[in-house]
C-alpha atoms as a PDB file:
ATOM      1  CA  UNK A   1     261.493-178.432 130.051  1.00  0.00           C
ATOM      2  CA  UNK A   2     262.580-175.724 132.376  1.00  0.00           C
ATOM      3  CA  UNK A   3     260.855-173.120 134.153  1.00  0.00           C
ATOM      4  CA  UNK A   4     261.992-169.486 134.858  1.00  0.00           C
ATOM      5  CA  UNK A   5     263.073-169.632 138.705  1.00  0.00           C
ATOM      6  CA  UNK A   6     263.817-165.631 138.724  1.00  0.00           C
ATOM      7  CA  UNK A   7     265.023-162.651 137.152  1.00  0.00           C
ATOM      8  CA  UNK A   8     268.011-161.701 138.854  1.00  0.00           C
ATOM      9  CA  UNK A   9     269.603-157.928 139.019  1.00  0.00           C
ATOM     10  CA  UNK A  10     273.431-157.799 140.003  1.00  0.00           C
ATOM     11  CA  UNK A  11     273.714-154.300 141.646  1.00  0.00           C
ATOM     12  CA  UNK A  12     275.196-152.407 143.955  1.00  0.00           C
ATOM     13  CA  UNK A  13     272.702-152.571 147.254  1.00  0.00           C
ATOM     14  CA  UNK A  14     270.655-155.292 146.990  1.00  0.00           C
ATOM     15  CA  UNK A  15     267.818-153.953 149.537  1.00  0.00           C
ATOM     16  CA  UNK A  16     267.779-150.524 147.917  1.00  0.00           C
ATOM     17  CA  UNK A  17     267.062-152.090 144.489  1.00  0.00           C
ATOM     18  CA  UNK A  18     264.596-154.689 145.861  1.00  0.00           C
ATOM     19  CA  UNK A  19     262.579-151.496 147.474  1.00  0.00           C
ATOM     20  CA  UNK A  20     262.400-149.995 143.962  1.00  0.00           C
ATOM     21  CA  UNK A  21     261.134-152.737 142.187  1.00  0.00           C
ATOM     22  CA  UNK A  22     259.058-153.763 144.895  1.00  0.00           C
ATOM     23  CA  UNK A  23     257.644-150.342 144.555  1.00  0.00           C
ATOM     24  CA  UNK A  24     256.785-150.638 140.671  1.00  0.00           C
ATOM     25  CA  UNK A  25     255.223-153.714 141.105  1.00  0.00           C
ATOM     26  CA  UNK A  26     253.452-153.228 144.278  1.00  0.00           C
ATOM     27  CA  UNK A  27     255.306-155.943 145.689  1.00  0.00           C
ATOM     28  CA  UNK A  28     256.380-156.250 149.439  1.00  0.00           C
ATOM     29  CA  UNK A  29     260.380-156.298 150.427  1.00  0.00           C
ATOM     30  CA  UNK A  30     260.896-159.552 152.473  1.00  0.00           C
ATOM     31  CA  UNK A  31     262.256-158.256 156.279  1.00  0.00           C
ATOM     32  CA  UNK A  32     265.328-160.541 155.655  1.00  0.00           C
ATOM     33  CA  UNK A  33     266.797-158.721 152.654  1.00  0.00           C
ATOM     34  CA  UNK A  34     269.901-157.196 153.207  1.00  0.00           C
ATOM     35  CA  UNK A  35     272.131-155.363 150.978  1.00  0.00           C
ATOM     36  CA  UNK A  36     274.089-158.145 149.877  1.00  0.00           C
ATOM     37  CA  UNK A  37     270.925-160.354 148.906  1.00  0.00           C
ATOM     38  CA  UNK A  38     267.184-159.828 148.329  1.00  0.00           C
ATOM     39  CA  UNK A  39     264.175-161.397 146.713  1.00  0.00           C
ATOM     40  CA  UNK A  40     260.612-160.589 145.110  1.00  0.00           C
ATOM     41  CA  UNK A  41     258.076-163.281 145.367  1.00  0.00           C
ATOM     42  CA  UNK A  42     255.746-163.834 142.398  1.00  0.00           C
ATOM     43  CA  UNK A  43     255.487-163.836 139.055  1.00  0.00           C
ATOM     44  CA  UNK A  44     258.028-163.689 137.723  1.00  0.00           C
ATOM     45  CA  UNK A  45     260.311-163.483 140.958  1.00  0.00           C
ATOM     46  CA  UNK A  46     263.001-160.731 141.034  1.00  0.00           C
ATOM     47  CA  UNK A  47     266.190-162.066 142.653  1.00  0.00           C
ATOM     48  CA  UNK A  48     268.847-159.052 143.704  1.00  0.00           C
ATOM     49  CA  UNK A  49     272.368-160.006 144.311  1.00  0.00           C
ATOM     50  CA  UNK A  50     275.341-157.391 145.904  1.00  0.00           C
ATOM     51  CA  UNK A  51     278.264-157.571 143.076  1.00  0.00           C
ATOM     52  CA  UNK A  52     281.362-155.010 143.642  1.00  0.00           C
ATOM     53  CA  UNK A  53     281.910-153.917 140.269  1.00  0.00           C
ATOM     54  CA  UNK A  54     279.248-151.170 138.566  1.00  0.00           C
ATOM     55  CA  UNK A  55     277.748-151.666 135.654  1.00  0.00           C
ATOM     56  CA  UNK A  56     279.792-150.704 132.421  1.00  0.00           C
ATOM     57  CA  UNK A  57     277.643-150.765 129.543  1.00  0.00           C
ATOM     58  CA  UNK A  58     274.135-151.103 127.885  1.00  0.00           C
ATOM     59  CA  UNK A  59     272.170-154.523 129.314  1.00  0.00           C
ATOM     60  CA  UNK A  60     271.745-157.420 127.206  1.00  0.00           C
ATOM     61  CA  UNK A  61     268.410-158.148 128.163  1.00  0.00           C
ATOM     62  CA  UNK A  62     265.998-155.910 129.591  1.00  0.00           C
ATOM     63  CA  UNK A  63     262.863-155.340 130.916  1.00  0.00           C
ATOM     64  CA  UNK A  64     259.059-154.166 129.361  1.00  0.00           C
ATOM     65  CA  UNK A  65     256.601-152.808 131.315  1.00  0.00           C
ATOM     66  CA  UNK A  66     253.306-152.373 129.181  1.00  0.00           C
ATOM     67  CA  UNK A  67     250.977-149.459 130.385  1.00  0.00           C
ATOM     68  CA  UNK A  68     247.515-147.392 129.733  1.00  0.00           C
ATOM     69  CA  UNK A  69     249.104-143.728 130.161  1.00  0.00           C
ATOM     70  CA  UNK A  70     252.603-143.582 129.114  1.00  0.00           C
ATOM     71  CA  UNK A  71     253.248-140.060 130.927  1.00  0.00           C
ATOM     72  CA  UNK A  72     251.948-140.817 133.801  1.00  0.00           C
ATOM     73  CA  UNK A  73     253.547-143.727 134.710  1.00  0.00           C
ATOM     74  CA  UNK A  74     256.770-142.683 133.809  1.00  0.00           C
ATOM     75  CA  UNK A  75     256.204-139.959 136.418  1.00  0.00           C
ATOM     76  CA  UNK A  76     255.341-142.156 138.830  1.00  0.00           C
ATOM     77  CA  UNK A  77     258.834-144.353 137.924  1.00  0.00           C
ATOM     78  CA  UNK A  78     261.114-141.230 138.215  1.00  0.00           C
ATOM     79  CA  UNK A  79     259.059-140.554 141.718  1.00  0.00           C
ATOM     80  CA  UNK A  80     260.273-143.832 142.666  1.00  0.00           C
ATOM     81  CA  UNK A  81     264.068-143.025 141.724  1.00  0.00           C
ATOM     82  CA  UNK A  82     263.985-143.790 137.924  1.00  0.00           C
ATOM     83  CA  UNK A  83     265.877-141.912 135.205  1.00  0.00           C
ATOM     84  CA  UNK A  84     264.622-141.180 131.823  1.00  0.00           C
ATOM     85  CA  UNK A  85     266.904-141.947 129.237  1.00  0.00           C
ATOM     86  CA  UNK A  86     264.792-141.466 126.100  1.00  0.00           C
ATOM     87  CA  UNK A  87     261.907-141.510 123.952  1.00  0.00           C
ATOM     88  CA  UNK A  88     260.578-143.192 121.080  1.00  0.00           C
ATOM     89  CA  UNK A  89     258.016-143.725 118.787  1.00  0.00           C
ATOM     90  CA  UNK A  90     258.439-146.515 115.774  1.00  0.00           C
ATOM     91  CA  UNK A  91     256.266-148.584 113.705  1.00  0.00           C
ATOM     92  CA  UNK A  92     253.275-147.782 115.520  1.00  0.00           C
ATOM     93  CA  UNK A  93     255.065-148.026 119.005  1.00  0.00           C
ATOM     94  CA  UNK A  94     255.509-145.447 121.480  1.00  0.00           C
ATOM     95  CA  UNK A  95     257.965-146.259 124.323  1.00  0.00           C
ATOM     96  CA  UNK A  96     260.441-144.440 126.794  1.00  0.00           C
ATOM     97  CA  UNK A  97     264.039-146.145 128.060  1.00  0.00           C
ATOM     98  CA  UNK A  98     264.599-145.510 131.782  1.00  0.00           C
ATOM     99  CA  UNK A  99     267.555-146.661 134.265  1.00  0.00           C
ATOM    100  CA  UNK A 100     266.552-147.803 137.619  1.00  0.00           C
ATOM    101  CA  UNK A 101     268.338-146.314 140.529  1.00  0.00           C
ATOM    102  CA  UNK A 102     271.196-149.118 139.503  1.00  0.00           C
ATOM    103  CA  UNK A 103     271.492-148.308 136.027  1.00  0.00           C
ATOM    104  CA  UNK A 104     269.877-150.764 134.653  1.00  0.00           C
ATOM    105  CA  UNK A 105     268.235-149.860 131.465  1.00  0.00           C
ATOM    106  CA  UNK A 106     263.799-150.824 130.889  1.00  0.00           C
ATOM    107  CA  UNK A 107     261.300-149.940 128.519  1.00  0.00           C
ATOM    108  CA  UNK A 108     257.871-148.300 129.414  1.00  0.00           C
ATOM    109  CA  UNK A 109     255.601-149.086 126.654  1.00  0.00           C
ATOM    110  CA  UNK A 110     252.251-147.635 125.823  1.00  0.00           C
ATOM    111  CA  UNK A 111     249.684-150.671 125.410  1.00  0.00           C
END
């Protein structure tokens, strides 16, 4: 059976997005992360790798982050570079779609 060796972001400037993410998971950026390659230890490990092309369209797979008080940490995301994209509230649900500083889309979902 395999195991999930990392979730890995293609972006722009590897080092830049590794400091975000770092950030909203209180994780440290390694000193040897450049902007071509970086890496998050711990569960589950974030891998960011330098590609030259920008992104072009809505992610296939994204991630959830499950919080107390919706508002506030959204504020603290958009502190940390984050766009919000949108709001919503569904079948009992309330969540909000942000990009990081790459573009790639998450969810912030109230728990």
């Amino acid at each position: 059976m395999p195991t999930l060796a990392s979730i890995t972001f293609d972006c722009a400037d590897a080092v830049a997005l590794a400091r975000f993410w770092g950030a909203v998971f209180d994780r440290p950026v390694p000193d040897d992360a450049s902007t071509d390659y970086a890496h998050l230890a711990g569960e589950p490990a974030l891998s960011f790798c330098a590609v030259p092309e920008k992104k072009q369209a809505k992610n296939r797979v994204h991630i959830d982050l499950s919080v107390k008080d919706l508002e506030a940490e959204i504020a603290r995301l958009v502190g940390l570079g984050a766009k919000r994209l949108a709001d919503f509230d569904e079948s009992g649900y309330r969540w909000a779609t942000l990009t990081d500083p790459d573009g790639n889309e998450f969810d912030v979902v109230l728990a």
